[in-house]
C-alpha atoms as a PDB file:
ATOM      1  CA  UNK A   1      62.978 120.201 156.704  1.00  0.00           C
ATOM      2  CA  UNK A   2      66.101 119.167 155.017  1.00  0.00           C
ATOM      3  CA  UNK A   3      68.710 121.203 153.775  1.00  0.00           C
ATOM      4  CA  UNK A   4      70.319 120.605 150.516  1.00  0.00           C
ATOM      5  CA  UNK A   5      72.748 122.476 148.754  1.00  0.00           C
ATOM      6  CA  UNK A   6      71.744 123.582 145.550  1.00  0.00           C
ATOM      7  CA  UNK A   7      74.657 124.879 142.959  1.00  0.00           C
ATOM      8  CA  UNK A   8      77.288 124.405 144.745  1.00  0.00           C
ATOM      9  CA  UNK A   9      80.713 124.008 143.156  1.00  0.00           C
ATOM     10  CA  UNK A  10      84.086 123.027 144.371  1.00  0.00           C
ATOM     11  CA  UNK A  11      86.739 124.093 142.694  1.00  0.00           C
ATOM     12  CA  UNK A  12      88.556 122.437 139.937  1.00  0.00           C
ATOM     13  CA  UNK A  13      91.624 122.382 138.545  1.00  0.00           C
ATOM     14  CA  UNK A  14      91.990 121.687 134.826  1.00  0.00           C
ATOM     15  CA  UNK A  15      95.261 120.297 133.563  1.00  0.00           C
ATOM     16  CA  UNK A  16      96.602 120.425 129.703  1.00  0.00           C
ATOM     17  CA  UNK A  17      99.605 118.051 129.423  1.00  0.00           C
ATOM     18  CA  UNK A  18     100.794 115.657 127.047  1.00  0.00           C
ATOM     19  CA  UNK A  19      98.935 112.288 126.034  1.00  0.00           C
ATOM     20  CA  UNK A  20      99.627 109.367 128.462  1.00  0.00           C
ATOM     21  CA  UNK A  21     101.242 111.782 131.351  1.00  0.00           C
ATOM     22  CA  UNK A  22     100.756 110.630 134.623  1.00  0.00           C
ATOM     23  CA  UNK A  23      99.337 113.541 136.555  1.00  0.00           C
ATOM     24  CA  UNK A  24      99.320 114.586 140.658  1.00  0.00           C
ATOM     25  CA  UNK A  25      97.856 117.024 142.372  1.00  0.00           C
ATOM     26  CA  UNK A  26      98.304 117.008 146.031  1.00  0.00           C
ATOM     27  CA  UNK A  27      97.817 119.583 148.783  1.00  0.00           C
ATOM     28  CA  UNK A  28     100.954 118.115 150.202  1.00  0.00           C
ATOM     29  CA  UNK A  29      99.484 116.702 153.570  1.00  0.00           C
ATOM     30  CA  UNK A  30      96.106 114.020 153.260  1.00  0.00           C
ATOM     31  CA  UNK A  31      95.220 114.733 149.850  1.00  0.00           C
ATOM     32  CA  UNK A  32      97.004 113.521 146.512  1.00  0.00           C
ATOM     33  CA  UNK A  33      94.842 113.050 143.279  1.00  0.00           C
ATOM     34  CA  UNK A  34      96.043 111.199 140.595  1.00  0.00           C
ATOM     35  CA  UNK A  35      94.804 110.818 137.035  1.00  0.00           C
ATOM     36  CA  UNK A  36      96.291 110.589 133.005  1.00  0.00           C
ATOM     37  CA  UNK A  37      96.509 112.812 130.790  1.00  0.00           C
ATOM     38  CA  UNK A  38      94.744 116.094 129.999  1.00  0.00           C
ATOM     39  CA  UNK A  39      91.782 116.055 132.892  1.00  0.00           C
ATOM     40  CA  UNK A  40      90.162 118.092 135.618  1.00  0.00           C
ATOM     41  CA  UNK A  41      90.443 117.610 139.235  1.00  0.00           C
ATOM     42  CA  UNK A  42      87.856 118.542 141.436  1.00  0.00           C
ATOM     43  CA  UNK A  43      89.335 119.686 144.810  1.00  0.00           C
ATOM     44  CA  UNK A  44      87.851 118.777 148.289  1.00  0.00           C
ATOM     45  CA  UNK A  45      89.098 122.157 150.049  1.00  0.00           C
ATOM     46  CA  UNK A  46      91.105 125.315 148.914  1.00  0.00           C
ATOM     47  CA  UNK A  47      94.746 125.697 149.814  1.00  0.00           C
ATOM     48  CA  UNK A  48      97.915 125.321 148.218  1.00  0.00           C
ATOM     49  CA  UNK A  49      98.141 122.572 145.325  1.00  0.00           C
ATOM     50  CA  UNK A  50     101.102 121.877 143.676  1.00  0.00           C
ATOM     51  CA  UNK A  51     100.271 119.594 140.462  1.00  0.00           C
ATOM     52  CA  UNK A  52     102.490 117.390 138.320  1.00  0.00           C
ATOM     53  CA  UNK A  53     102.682 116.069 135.339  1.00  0.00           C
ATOM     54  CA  UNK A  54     105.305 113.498 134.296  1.00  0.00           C
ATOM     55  CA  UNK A  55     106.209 111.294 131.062  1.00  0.00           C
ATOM     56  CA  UNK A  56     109.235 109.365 129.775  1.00  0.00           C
ATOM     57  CA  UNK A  57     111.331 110.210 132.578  1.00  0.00           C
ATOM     58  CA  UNK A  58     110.881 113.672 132.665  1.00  0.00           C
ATOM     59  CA  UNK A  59     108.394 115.916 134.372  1.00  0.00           C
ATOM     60  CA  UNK A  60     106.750 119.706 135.566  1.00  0.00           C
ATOM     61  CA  UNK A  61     105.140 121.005 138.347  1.00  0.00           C
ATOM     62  CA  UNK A  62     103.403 123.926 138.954  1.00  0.00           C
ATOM     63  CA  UNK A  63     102.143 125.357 142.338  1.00  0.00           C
ATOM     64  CA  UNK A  64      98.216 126.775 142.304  1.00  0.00           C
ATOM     65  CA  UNK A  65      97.038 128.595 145.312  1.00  0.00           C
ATOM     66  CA  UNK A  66      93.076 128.203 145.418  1.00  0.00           C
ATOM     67  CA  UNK A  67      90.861 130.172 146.764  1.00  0.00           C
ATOM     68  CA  UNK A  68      87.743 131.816 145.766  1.00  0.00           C
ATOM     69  CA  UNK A  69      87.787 130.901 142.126  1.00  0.00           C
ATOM     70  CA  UNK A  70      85.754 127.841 140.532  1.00  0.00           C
ATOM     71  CA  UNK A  71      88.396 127.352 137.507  1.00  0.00           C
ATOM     72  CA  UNK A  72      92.318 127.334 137.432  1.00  0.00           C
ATOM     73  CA  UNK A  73      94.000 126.081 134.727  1.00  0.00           C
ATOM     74  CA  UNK A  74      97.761 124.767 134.707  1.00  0.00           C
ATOM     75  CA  UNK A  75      99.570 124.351 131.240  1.00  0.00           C
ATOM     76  CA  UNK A  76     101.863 121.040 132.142  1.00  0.00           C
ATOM     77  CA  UNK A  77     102.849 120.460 128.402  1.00  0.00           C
ATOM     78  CA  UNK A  78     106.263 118.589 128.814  1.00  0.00           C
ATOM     79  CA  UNK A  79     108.814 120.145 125.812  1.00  0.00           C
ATOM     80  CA  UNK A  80     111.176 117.647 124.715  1.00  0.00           C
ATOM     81  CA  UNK A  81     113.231 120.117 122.492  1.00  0.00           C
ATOM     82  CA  UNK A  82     112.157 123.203 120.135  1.00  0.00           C
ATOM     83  CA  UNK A  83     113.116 124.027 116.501  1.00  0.00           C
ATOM     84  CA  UNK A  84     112.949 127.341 114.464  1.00  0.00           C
ATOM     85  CA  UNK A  85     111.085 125.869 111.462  1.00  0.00           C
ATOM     86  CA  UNK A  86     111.004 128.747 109.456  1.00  0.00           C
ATOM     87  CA  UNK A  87     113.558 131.337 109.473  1.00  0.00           C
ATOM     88  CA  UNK A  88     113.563 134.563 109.767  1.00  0.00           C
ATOM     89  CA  UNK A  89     112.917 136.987 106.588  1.00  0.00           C
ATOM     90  CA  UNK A  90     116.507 138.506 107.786  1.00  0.00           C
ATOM     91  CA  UNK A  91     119.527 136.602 108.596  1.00  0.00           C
ATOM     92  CA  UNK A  92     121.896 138.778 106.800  1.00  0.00           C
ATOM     93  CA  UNK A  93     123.229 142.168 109.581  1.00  0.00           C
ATOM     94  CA  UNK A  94     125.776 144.649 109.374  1.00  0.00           C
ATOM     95  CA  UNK A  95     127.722 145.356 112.565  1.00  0.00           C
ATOM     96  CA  UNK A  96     125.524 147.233 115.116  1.00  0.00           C
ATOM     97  CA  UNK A  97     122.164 146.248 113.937  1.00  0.00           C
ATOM     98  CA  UNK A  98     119.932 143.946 116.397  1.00  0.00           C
ATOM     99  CA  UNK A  99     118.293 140.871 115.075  1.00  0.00           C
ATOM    100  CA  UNK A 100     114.752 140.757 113.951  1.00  0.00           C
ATOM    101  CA  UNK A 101     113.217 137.545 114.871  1.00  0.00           C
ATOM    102  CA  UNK A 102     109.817 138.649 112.042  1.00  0.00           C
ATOM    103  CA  UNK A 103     109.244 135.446 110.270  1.00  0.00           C
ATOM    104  CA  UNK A 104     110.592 133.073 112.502  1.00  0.00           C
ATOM    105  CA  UNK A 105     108.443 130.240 113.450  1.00  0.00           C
ATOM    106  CA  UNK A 106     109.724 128.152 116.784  1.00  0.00           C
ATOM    107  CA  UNK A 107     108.136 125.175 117.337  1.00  0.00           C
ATOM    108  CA  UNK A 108     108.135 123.419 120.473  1.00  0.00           C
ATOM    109  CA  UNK A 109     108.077 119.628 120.256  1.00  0.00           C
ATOM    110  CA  UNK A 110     106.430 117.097 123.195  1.00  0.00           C
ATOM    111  CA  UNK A 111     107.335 114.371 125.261  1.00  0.00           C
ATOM    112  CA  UNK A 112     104.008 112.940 123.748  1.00  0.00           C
ATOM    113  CA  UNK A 113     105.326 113.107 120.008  1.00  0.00           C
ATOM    114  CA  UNK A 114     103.349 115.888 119.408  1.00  0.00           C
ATOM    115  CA  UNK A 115     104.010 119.863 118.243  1.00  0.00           C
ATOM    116  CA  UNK A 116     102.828 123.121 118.287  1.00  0.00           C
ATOM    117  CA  UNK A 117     104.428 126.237 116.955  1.00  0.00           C
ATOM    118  CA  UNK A 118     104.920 128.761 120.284  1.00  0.00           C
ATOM    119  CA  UNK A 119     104.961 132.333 120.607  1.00  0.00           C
ATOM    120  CA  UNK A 120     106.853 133.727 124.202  1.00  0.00           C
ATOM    121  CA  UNK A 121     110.391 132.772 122.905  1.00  0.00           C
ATOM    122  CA  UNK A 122     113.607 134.708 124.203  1.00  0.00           C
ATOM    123  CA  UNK A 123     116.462 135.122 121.717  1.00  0.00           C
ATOM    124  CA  UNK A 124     120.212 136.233 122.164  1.00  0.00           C
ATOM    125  CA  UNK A 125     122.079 138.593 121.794  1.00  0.00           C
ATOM    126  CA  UNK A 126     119.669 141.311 122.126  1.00  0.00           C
ATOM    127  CA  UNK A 127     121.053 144.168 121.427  1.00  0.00           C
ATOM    128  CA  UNK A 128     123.715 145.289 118.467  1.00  0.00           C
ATOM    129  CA  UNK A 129     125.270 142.660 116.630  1.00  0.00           C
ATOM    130  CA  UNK A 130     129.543 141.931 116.510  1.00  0.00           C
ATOM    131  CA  UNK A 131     131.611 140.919 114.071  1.00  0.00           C
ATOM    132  CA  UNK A 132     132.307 137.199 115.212  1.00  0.00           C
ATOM    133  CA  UNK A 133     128.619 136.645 115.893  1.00  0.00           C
ATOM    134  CA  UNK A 134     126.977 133.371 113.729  1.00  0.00           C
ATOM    135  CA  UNK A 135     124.143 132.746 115.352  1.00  0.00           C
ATOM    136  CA  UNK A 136     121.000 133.534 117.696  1.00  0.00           C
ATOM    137  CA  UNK A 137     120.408 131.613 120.113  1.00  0.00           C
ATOM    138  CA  UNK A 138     116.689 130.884 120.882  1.00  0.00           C
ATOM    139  CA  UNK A 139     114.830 129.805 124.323  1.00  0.00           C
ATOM    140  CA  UNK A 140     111.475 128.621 125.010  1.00  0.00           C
ATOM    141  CA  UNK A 141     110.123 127.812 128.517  1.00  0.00           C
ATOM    142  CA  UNK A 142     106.906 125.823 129.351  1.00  0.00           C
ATOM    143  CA  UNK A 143     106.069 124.060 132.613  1.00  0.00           C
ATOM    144  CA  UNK A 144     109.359 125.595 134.142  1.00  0.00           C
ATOM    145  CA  UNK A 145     111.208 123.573 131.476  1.00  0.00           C
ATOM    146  CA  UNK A 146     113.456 125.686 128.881  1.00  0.00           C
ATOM    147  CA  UNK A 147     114.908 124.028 125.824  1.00  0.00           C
ATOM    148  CA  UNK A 148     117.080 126.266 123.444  1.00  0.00           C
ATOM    149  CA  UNK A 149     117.829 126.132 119.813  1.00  0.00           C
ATOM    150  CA  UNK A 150     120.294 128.339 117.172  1.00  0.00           C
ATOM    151  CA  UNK A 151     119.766 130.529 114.160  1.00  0.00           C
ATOM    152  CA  UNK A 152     122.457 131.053 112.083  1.00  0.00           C
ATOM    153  CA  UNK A 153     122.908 134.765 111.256  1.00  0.00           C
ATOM    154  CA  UNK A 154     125.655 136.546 108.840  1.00  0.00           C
ATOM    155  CA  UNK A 155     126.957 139.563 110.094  1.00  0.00           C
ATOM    156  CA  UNK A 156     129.146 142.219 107.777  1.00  0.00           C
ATOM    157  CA  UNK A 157     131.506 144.809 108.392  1.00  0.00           C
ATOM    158  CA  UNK A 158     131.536 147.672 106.576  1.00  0.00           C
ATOM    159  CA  UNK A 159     134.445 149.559 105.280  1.00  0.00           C
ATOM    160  CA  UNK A 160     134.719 153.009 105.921  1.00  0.00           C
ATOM    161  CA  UNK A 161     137.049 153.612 102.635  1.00  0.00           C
ATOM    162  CA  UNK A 162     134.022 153.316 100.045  1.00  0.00           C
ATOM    163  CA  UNK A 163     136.195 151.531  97.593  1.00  0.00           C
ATOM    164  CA  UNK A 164     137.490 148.659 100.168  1.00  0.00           C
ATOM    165  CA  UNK A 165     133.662 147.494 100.100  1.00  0.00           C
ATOM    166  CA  UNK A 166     132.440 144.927  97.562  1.00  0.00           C
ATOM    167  CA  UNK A 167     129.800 145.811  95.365  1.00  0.00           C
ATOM    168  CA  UNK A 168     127.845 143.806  97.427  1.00  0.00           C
ATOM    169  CA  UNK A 169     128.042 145.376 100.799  1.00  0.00           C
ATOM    170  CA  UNK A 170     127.371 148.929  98.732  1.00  0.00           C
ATOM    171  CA  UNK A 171     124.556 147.875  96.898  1.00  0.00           C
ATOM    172  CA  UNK A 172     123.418 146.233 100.509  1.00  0.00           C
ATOM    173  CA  UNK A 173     124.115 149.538 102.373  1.00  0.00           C
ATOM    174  CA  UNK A 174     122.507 151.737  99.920  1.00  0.00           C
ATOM    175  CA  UNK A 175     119.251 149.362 100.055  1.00  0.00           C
ATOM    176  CA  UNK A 176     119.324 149.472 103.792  1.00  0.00           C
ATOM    177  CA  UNK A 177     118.831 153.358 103.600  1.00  0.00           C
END
């Protein structure tokens, strides 16, 4: 009687990364797999795999420990700079208010020539705003690769003698509530 195995998976590794990236995976002893571009590699044992992508002189890596699971998927998109391409519906503060990022749009562009606008972005400062401050400043992280970008911001003082404020700043205050 012979014994086959019916159904039986080994588990893969599926890779996103940017068109014409050469991509690694390697258990880091025997094993390295190699391949372009957006793929899946199908792993001969489980372990620790630590797969890279890498294009025009840059690249990412990220580390996958595989075990029971059939499907792991690693993001490897390789960000060659970001850009907040639509501002925010506020860029206008008085002192003391925090910045409101609603209607921003960052987009993140690839080593591959290609875009996507990104949600997960950090911006700073965080809390209340100073006089002095001009701009946000905006980070994005993918692949263990963070690329910032600015906002410019207007921040006002206001006057605590009513009639030291322009009409303005009164008219802006009394808006604000």
């Amino acid at each position: 009687a012979r014994k086959e195995a019916i159904g039986v998976q080994s588990p893969t590794i599926s890779v996103t990364t940017c068109t014409g990236a050469a991509v690694t995976c390697s258990d880091g002893g025997e094993t390295t797999l190699q391949g372009t571009g957006s793929m899946e590699f199908e792993l001969p044992h489980v372990g620790t795999w630590t797969v890279t992508a890498s294009l025009n002189g840059e690249s990412v890596s990220q580390e996958v420990e595989v075990g029971g699971g059939l499907l792991y998927e690693v993001d490897l998109m390789i960000t060659s700079g970001i850009a907040v391409t639509t501002q925010p519906t506020k860029t206008t503060y008085f002192i003391g208010e925090n910045f409101n990022p609603a209607g921003m749009v960052v987009t993140a562009h690839y080593n591959d020539g290609s875009s996507a606008a990104v949600t997960g972005y950090t911006y700073s400062p965080t809390g209340a705003l100073s006089q002095g401050t001009t701009a946000i400043t905006v980070s994005y992280s993918e692949g263990g690769v963070t690329k910032t970008d600015t906002q410019a911001i207007t921040v006002t003082t206001i006057s605590n003698t009513l009639n030291s404020n322009s009409w303005a700043t009164i008219k802006a205050v009394s808006d604000a509530g």
